[in-house]
PDB file of N, CA and C in Angstrom:
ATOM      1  N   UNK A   1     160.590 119.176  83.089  1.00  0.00           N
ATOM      2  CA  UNK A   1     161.749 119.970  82.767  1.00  0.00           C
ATOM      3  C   UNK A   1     162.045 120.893  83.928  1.00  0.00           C
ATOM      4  N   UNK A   2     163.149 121.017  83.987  1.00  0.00           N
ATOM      5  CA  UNK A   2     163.760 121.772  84.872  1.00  0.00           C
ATOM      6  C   UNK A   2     164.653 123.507  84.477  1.00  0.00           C
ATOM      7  N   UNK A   3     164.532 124.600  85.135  1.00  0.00           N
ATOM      8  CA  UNK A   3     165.140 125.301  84.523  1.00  0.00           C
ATOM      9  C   UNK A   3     165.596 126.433  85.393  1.00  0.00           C
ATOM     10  N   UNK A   4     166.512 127.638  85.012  1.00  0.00           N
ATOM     11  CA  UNK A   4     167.424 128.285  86.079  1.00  0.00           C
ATOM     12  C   UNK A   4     167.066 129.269  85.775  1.00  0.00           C
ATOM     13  N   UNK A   5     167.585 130.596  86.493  1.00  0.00           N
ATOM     14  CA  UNK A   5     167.406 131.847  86.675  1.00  0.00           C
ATOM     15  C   UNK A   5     168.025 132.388  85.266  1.00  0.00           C
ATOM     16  N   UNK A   6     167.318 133.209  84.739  1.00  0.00           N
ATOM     17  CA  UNK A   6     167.807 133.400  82.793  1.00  0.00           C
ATOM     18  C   UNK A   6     168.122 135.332  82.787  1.00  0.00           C
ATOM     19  N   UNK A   7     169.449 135.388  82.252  1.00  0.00           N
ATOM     20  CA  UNK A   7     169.828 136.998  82.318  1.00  0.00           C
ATOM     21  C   UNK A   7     168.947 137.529  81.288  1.00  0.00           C
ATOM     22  N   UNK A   8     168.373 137.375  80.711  1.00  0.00           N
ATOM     23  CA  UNK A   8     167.592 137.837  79.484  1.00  0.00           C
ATOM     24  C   UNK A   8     166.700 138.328  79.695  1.00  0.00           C
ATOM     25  N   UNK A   9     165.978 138.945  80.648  1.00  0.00           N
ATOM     26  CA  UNK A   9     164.563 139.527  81.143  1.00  0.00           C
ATOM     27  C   UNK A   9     162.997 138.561  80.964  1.00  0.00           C
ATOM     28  N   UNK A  10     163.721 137.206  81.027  1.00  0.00           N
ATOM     29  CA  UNK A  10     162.896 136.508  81.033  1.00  0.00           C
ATOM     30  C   UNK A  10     161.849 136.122  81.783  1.00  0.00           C
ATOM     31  N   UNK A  11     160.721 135.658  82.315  1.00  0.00           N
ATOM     32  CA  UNK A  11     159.706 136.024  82.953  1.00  0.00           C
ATOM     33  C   UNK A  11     160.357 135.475  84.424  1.00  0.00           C
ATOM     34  N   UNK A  12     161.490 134.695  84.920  1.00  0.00           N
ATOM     35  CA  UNK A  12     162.022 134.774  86.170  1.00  0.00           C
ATOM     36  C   UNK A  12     163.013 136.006  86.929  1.00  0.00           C
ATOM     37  N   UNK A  13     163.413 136.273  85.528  1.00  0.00           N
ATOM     38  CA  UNK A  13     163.898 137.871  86.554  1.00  0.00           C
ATOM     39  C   UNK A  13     163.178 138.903  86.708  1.00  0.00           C
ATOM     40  N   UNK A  14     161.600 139.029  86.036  1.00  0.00           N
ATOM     41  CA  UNK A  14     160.853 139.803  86.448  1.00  0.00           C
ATOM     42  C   UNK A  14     160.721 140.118  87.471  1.00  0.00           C
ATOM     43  N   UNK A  15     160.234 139.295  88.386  1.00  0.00           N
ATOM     44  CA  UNK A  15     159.918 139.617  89.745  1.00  0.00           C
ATOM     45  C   UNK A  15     160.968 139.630  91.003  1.00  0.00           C
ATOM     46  N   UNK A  16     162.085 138.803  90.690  1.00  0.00           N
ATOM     47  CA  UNK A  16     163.414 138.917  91.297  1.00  0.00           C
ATOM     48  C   UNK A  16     163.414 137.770  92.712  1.00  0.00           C
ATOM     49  N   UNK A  17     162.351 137.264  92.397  1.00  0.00           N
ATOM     50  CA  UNK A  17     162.248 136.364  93.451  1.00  0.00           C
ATOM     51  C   UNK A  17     162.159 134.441  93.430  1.00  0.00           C
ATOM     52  N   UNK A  18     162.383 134.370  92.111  1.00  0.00           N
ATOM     53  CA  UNK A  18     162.150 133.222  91.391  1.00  0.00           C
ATOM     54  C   UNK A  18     163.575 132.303  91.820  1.00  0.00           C
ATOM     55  N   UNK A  19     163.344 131.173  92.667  1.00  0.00           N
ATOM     56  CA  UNK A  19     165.106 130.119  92.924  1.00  0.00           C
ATOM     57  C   UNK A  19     165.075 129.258  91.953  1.00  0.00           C
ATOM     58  N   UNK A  20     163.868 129.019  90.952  1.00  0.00           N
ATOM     59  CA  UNK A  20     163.904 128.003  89.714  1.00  0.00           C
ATOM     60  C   UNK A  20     162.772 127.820  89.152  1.00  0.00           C
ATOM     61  N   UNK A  21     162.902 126.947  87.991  1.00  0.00           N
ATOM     62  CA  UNK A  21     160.940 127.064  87.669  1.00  0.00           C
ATOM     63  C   UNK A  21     160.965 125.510  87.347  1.00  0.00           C
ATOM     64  N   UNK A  22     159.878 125.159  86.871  1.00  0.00           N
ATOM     65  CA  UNK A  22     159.376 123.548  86.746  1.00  0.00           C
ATOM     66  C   UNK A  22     158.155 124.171  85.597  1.00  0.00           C
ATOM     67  N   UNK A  23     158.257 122.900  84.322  1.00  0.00           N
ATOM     68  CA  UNK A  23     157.579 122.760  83.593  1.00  0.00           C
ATOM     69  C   UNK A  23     156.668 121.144  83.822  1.00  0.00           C
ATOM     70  N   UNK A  24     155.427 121.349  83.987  1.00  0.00           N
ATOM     71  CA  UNK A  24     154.799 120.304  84.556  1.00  0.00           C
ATOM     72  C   UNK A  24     153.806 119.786  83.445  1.00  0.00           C
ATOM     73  N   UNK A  25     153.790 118.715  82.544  1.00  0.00           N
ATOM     74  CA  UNK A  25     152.471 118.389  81.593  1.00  0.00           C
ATOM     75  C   UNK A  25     151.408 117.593  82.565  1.00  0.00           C
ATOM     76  N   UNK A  26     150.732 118.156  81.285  1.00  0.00           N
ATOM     77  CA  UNK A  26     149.535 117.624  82.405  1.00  0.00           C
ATOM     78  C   UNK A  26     147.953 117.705  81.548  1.00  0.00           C
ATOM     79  N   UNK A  27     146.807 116.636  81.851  1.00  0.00           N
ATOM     80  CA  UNK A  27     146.016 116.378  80.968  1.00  0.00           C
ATOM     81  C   UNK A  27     144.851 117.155  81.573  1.00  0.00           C
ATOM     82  N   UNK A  28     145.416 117.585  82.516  1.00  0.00           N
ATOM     83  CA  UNK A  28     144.060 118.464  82.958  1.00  0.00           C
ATOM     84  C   UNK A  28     144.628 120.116  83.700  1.00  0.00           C
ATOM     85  N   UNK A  29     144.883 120.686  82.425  1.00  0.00           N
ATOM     86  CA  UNK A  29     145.509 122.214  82.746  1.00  0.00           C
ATOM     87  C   UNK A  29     144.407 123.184  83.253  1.00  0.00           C
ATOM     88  N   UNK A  30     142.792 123.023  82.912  1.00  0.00           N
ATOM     89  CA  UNK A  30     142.172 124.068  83.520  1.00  0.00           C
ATOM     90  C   UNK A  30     141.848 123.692  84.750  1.00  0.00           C
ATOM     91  N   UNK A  31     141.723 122.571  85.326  1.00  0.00           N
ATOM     92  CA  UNK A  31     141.659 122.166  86.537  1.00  0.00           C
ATOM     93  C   UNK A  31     143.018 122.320  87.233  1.00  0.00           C
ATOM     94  N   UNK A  32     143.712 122.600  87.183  1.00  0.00           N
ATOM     95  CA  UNK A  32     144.938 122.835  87.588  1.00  0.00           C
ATOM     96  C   UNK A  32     145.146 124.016  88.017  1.00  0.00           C
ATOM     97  N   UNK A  33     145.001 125.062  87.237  1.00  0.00           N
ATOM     98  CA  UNK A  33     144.686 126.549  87.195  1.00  0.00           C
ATOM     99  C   UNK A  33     143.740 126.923  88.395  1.00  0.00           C
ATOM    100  N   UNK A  34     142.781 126.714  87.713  1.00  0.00           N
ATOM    101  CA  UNK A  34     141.425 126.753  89.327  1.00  0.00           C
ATOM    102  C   UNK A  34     142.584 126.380  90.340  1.00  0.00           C
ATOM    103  N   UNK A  35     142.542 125.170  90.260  1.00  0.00           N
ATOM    104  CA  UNK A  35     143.260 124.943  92.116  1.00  0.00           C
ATOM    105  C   UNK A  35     144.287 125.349  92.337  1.00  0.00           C
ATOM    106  N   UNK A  36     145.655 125.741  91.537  1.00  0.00           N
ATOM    107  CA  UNK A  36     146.416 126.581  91.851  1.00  0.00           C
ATOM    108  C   UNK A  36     146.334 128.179  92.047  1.00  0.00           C
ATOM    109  N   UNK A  37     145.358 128.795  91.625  1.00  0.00           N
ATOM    110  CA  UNK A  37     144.738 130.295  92.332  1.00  0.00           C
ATOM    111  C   UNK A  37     144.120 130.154  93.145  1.00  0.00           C
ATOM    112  N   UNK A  38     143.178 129.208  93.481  1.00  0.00           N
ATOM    113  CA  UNK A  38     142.578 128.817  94.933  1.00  0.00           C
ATOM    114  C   UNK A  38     143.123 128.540  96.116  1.00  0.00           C
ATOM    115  N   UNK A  39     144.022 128.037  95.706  1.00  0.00           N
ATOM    116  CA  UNK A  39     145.227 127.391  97.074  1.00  0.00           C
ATOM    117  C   UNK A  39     146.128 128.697  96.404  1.00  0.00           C
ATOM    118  N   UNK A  40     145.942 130.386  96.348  1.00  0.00           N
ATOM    119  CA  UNK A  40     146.671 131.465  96.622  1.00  0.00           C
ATOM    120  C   UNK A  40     148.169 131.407  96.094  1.00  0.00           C
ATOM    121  N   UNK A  41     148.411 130.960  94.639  1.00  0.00           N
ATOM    122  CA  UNK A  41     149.433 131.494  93.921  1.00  0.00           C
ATOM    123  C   UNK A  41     149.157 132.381  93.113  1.00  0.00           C
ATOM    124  N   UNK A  42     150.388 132.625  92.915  1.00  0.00           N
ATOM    125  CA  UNK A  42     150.308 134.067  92.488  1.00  0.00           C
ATOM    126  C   UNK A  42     150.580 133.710  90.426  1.00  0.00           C
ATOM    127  N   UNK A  43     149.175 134.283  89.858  1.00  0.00           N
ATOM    128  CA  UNK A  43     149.406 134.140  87.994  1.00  0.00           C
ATOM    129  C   UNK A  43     150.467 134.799  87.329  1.00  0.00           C
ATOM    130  N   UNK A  44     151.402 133.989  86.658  1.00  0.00           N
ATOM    131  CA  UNK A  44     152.077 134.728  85.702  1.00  0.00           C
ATOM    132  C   UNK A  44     151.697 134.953  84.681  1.00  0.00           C
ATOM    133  N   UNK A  45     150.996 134.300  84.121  1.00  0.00           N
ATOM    134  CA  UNK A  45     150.558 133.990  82.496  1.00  0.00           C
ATOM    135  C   UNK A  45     149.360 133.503  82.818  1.00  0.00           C
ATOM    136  N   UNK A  46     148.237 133.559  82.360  1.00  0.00           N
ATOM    137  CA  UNK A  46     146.959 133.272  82.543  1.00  0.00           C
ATOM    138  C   UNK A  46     146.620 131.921  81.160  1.00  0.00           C
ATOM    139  N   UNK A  47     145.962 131.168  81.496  1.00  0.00           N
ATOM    140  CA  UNK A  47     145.383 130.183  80.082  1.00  0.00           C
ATOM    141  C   UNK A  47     145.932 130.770  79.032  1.00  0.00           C
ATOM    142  N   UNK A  48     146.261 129.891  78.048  1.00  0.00           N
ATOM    143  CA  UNK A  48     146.723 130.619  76.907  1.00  0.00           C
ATOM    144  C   UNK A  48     147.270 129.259  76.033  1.00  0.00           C
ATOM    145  N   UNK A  49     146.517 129.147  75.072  1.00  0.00           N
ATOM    146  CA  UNK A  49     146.931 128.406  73.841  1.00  0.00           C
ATOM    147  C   UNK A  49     147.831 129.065  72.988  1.00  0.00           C
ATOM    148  N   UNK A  50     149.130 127.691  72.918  1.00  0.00           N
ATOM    149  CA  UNK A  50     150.059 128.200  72.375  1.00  0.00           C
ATOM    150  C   UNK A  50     149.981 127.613  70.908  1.00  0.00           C
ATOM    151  N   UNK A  51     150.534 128.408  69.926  1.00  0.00           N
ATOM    152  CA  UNK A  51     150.694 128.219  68.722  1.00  0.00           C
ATOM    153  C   UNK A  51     150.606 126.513  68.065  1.00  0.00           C
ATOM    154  N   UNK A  52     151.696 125.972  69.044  1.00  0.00           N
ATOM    155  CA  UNK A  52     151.616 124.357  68.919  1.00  0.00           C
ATOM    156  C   UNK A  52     151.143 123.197  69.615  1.00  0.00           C
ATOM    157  N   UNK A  53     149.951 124.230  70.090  1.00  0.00           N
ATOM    158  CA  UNK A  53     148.400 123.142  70.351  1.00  0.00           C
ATOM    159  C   UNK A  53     148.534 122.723  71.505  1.00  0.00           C
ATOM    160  N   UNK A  54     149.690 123.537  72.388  1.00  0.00           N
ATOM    161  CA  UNK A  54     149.502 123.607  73.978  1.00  0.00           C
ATOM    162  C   UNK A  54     148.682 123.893  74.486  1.00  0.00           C
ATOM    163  N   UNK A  55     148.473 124.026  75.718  1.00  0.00           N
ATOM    164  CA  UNK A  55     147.114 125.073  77.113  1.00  0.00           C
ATOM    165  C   UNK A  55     148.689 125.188  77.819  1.00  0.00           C
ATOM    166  N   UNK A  56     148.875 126.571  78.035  1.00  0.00           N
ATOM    167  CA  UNK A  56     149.601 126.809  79.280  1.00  0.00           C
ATOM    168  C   UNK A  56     149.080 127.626  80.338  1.00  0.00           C
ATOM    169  N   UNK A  57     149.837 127.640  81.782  1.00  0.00           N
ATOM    170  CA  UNK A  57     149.890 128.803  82.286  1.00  0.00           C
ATOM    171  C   UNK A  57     150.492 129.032  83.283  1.00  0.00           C
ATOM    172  N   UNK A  58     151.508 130.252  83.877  1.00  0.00           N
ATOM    173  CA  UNK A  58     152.408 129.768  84.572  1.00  0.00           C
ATOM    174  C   UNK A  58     152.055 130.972  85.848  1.00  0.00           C
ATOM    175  N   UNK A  59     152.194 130.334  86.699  1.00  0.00           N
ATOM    176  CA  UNK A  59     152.257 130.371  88.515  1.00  0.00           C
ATOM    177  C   UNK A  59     153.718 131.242  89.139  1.00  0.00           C
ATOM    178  N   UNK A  60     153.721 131.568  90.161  1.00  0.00           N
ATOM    179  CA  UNK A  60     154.971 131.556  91.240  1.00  0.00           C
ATOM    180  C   UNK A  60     153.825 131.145  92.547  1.00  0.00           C
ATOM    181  N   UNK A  61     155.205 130.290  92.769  1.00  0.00           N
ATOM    182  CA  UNK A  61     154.242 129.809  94.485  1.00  0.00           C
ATOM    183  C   UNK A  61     154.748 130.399  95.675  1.00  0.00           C
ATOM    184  N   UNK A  62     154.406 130.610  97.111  1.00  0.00           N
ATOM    185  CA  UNK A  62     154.873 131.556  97.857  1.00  0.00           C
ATOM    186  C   UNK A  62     156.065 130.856  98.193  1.00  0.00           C
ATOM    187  N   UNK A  63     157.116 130.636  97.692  1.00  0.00           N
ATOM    188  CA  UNK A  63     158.477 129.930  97.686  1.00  0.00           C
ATOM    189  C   UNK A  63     159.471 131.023  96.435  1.00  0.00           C
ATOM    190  N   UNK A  64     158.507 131.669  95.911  1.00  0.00           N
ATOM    191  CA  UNK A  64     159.078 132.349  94.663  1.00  0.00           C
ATOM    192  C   UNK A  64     159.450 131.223  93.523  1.00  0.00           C
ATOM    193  N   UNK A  65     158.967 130.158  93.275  1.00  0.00           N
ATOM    194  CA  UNK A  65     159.470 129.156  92.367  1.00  0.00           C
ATOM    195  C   UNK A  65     158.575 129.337  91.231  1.00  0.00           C
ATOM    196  N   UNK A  66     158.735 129.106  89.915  1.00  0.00           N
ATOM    197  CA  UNK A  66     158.115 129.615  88.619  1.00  0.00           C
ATOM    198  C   UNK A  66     157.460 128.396  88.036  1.00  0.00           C
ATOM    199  N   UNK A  67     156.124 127.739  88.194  1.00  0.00           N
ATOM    200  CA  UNK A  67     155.370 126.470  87.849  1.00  0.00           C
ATOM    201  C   UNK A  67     154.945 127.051  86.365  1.00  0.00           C
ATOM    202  N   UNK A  68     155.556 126.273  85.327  1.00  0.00           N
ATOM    203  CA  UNK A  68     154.785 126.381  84.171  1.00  0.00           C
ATOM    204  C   UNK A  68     153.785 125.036  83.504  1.00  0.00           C
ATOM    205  N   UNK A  69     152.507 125.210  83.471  1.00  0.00           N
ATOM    206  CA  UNK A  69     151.891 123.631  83.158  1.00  0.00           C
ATOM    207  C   UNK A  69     151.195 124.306  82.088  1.00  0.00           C
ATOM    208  N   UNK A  70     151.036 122.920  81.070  1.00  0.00           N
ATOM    209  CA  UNK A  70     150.998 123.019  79.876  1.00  0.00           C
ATOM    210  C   UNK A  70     150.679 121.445  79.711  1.00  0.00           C
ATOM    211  N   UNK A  71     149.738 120.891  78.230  1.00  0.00           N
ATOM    212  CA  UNK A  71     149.335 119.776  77.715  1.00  0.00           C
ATOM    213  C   UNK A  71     150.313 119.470  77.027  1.00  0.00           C
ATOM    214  N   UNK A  72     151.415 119.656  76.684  1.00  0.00           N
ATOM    215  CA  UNK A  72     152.843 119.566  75.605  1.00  0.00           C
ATOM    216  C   UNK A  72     153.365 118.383  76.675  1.00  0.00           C
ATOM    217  N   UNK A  73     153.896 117.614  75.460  1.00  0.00           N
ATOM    218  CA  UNK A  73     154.188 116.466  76.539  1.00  0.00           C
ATOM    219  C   UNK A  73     155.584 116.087  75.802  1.00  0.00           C
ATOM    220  N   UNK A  74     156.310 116.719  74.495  1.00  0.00           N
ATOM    221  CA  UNK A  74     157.009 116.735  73.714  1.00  0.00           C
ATOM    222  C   UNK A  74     157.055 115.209  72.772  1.00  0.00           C
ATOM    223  N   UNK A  75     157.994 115.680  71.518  1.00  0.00           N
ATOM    224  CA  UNK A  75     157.880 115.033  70.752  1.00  0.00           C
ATOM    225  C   UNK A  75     157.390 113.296  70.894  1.00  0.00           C
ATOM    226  N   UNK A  76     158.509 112.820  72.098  1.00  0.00           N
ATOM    227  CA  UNK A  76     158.039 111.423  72.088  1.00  0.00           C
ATOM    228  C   UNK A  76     159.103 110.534  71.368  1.00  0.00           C
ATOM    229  N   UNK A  77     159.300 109.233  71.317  1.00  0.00           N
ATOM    230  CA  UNK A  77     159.546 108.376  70.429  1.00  0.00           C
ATOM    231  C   UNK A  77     159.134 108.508  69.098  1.00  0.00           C
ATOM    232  N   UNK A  78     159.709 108.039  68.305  1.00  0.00           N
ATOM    233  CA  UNK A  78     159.561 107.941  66.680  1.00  0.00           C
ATOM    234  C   UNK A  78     159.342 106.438  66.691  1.00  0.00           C
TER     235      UNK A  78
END
């Protein structure tokens, strides 16, 4: 998923430096984490299980871009 700069005080106008964010799934979110603070981004949101049985946690990279990864892979086919 793809997404834009939001007037709502949403966690991209926090910092004022954000050109877009990216929602990334992914089957291996704590390994992800590790290597994205290791390779020096900066945490927005730290690990955090969400209500509907996600792992998230979201990044800015020194580009100011807003990485959110998470195990949610959405609904799917029926």
């Amino acid at each position: 998923m793809l997404g834009s700069v939001r007037d709502d005080g949403g966690v991209l106008t926090k910092t004022g430096v954000a050109s877009g964010s990216v929602y990334l799934a992914s089957g291996n979110v704590r390994e992800l984490h590790q290597r994205t603070l290791a390779a020096g981004a900066t945490e927005v949101m730290g690990l955090t299980e969400q209500d509907y049985g996600s792992l998230d946690f979201a990044i800015h990279d020194p580009e100011g871009v807003l990485w959110s990864v998470g195990s949610y892979r959405g609904a799917g086919p029926k």
